[in-house]
C-alpha atoms as a PDB file:
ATOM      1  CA  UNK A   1     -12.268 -54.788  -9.540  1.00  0.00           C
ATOM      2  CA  UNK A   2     -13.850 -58.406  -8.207  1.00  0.00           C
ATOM      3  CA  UNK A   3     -16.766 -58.197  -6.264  1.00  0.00           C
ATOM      4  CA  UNK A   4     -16.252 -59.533  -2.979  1.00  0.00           C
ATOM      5  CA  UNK A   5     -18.320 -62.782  -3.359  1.00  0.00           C
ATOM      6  CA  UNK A   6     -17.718 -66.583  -2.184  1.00  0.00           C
ATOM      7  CA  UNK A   7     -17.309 -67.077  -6.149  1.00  0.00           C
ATOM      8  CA  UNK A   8     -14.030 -65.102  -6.099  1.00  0.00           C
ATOM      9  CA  UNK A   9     -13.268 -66.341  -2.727  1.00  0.00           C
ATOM     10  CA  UNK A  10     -14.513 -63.546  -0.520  1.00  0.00           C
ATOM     11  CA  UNK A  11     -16.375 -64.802   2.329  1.00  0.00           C
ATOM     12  CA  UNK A  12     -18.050 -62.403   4.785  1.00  0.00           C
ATOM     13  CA  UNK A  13     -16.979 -62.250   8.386  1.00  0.00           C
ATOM     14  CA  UNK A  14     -18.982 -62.031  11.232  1.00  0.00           C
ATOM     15  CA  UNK A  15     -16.617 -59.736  13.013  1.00  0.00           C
ATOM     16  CA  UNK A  16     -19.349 -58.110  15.409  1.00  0.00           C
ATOM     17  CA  UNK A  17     -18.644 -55.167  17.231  1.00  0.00           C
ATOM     18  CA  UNK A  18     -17.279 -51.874  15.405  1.00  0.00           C
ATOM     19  CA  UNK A  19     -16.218 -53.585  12.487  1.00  0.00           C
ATOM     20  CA  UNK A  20     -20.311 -54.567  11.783  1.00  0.00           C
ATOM     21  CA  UNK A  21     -20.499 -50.713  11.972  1.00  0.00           C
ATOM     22  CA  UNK A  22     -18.530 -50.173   9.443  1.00  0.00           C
ATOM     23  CA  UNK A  23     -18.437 -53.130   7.244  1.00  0.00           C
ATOM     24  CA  UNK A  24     -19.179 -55.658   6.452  1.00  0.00           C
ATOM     25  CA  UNK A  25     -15.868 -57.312   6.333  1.00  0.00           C
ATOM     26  CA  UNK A  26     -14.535 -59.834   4.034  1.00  0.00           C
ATOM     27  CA  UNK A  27     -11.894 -62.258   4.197  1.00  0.00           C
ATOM     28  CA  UNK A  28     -10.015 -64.510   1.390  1.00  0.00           C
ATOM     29  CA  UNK A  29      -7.259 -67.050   1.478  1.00  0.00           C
ATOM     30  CA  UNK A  30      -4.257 -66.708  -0.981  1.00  0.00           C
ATOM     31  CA  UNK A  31      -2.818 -69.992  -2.231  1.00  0.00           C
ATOM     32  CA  UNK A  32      -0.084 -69.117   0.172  1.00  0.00           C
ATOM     33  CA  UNK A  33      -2.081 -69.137   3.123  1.00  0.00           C
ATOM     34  CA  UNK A  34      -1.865 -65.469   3.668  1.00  0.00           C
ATOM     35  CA  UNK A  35      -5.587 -64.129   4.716  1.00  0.00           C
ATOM     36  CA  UNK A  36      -6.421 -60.639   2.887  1.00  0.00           C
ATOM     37  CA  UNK A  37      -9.231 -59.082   4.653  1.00  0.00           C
ATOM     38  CA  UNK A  38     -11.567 -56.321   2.702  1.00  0.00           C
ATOM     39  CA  UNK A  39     -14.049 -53.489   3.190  1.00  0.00           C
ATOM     40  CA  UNK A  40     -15.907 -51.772   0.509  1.00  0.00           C
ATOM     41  CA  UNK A  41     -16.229 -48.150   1.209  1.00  0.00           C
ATOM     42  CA  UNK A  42     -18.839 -45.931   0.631  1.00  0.00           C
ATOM     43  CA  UNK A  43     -19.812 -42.129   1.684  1.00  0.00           C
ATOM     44  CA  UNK A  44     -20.464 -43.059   5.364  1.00  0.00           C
ATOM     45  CA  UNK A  45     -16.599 -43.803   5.792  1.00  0.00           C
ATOM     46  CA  UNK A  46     -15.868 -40.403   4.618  1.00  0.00           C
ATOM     47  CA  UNK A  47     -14.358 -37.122   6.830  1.00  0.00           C
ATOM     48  CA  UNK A  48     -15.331 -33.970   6.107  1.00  0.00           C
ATOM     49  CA  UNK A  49     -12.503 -33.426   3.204  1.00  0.00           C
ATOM     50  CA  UNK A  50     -14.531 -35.812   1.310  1.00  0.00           C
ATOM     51  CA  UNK A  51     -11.542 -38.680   2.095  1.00  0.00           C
ATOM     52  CA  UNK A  52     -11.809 -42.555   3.934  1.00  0.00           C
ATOM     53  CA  UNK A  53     -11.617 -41.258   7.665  1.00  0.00           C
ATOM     54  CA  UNK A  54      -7.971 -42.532   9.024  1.00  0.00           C
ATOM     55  CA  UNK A  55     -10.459 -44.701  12.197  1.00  0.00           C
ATOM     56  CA  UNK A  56     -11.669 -46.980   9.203  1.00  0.00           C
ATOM     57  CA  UNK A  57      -8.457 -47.355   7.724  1.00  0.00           C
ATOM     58  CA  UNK A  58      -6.699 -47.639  11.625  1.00  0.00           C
ATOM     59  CA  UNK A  59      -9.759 -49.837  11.928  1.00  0.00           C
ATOM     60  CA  UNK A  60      -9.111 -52.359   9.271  1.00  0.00           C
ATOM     61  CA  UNK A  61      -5.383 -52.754  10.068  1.00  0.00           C
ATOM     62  CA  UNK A  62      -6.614 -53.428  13.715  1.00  0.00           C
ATOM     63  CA  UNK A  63      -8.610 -55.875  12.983  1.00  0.00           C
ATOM     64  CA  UNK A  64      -6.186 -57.666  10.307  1.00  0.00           C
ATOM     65  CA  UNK A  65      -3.655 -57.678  12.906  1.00  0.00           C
ATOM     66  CA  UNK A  66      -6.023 -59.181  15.628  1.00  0.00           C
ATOM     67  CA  UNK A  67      -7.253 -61.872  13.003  1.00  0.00           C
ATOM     68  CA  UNK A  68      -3.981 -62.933  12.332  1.00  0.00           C
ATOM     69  CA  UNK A  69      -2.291 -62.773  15.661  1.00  0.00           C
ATOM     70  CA  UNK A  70      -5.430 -64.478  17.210  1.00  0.00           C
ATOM     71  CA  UNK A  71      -4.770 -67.809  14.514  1.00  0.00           C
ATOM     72  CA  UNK A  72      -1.085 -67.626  15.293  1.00  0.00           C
ATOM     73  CA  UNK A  73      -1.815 -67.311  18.828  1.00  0.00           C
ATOM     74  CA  UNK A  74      -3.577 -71.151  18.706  1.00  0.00           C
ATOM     75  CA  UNK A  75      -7.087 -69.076  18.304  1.00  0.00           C
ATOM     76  CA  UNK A  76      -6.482 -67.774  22.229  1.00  0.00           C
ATOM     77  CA  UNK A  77      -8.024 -64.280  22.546  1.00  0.00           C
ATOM     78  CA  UNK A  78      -5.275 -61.473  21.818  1.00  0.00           C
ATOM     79  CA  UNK A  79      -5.874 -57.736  23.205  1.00  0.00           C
ATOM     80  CA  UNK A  80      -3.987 -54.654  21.331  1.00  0.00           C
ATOM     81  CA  UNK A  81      -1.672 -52.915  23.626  1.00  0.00           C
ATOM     82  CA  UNK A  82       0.014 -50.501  21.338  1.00  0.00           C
ATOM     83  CA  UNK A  83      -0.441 -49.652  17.875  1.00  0.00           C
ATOM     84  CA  UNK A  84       0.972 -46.895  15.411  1.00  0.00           C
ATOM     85  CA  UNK A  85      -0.675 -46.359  12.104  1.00  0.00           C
ATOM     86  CA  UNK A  86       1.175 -43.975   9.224  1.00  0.00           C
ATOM     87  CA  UNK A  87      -0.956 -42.877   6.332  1.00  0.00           C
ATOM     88  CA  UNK A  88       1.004 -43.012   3.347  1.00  0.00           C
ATOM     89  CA  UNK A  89      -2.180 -42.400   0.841  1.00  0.00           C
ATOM     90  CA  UNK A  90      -5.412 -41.172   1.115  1.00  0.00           C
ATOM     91  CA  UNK A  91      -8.525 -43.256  -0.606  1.00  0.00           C
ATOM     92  CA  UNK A  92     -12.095 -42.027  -1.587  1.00  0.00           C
ATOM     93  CA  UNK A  93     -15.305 -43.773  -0.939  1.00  0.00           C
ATOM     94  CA  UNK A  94     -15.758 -46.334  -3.015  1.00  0.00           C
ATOM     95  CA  UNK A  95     -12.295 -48.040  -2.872  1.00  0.00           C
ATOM     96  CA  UNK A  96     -12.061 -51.312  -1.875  1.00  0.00           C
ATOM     97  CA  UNK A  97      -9.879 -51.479   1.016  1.00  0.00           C
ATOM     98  CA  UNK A  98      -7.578 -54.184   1.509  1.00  0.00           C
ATOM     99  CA  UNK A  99      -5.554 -55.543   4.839  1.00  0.00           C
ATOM    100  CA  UNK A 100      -3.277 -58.109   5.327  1.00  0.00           C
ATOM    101  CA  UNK A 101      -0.976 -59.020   8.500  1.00  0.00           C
ATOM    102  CA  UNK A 102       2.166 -60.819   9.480  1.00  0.00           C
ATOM    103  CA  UNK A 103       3.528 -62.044  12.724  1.00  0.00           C
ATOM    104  CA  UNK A 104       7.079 -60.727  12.924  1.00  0.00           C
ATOM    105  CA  UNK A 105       7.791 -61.591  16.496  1.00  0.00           C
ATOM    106  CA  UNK A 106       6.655 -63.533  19.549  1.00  0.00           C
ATOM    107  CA  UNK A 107       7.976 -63.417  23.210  1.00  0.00           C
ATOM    108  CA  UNK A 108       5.950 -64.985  25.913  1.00  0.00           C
ATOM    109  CA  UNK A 109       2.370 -63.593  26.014  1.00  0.00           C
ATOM    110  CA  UNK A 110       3.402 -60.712  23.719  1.00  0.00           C
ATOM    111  CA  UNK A 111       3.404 -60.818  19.815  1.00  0.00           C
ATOM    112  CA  UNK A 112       4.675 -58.125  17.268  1.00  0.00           C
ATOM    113  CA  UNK A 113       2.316 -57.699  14.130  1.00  0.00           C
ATOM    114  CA  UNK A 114       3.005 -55.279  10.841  1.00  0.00           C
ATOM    115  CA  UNK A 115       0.569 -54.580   8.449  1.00  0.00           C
ATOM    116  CA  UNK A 116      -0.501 -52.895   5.082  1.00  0.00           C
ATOM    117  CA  UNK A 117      -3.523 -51.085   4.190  1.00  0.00           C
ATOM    118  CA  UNK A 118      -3.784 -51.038   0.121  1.00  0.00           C
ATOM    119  CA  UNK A 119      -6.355 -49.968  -2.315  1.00  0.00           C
ATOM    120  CA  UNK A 120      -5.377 -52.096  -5.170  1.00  0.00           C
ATOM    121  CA  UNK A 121      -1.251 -51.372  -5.547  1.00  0.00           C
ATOM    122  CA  UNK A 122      -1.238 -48.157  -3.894  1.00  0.00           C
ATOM    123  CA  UNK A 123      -0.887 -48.561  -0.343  1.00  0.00           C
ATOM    124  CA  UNK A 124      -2.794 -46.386   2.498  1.00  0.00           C
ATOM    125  CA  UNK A 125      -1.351 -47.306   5.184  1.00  0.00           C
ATOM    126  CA  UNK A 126       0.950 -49.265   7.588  1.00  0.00           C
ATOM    127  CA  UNK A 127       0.817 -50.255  11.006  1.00  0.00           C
ATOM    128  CA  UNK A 128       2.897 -51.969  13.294  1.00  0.00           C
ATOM    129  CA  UNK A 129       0.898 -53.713  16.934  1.00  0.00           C
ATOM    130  CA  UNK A 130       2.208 -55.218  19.507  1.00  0.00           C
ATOM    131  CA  UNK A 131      -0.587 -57.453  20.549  1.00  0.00           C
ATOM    132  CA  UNK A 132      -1.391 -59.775  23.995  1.00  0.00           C
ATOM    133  CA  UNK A 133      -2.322 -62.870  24.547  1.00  0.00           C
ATOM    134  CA  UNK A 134      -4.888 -63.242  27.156  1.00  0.00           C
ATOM    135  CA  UNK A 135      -6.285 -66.252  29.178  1.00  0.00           C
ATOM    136  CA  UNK A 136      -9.615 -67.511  28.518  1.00  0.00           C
ATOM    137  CA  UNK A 137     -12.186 -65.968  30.974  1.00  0.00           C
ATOM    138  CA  UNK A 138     -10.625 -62.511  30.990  1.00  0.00           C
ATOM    139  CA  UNK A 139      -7.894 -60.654  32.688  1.00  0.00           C
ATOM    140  CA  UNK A 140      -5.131 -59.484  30.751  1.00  0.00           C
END
């Protein structure tokens, strides 16, 4: 596995929030233009069965679908109104966690976003968002 380092593309995001609790989180550009966003686990983002808690994993997909419907979205601030995670895999601490997003829909102020949770080809997880667009200044 890569480290997650500028050399091999990785850049660290300055996410804020929960994700600084639990991260730091990473980001990288395909040649495609698709963004792949990454956490490194560790024993702090384990449950008590010794597993990655499903909140990190829920957590990453979140916040890959809220990166990537916020840049499709013009960069305007986007909300999560719905979202439903399955776990398909579980993953130990240490895995590197990888998320990446797709917009599959937009109507109005609304926008429809899947994504996948993998730890190198197995996947963890997928999640499907329906996400808002909100005015600057607030207010939903």
């Amino acid at each position: 596995m890569t480290e997650l380092r500028e050399e091999n593309g990785w850049k660290p995001l300055n996410a804020g929030g929960f994700m600084a609790g639990i991260g730091p989180l990473y980001a990288r550009r395909r040649d495609d233009g698709v963004f792949t966003y990454a956490l490194e686990t560790g024993e702090a983002h384990a449950n008590a069965l010794g597993l990655i808690h499903g909140g990190v994993i829920a957590g990453l997909a979140d916040q890959a679908i809220a990166l990537v419907a916020w840049q499709a979205a013009g960069r305007a601030p986007v909300v999560t109104v719905e979202m439903s995670t399955r776990f398909t895999d579980s993953a130990r601490p240490g895995a590197r966690l990888e998320a990446e997003a797709a917009v599959r829909q937009t109507s109005g102020s609304m926008m429809f976003v899947d994504a996948a949770v993998r730890e190198g080809e197995r996947t963890v997880a997928l999640a499907t968002a329906v996400m808002k667009i909100t005015r600057k200044g607030g207010g939903r």
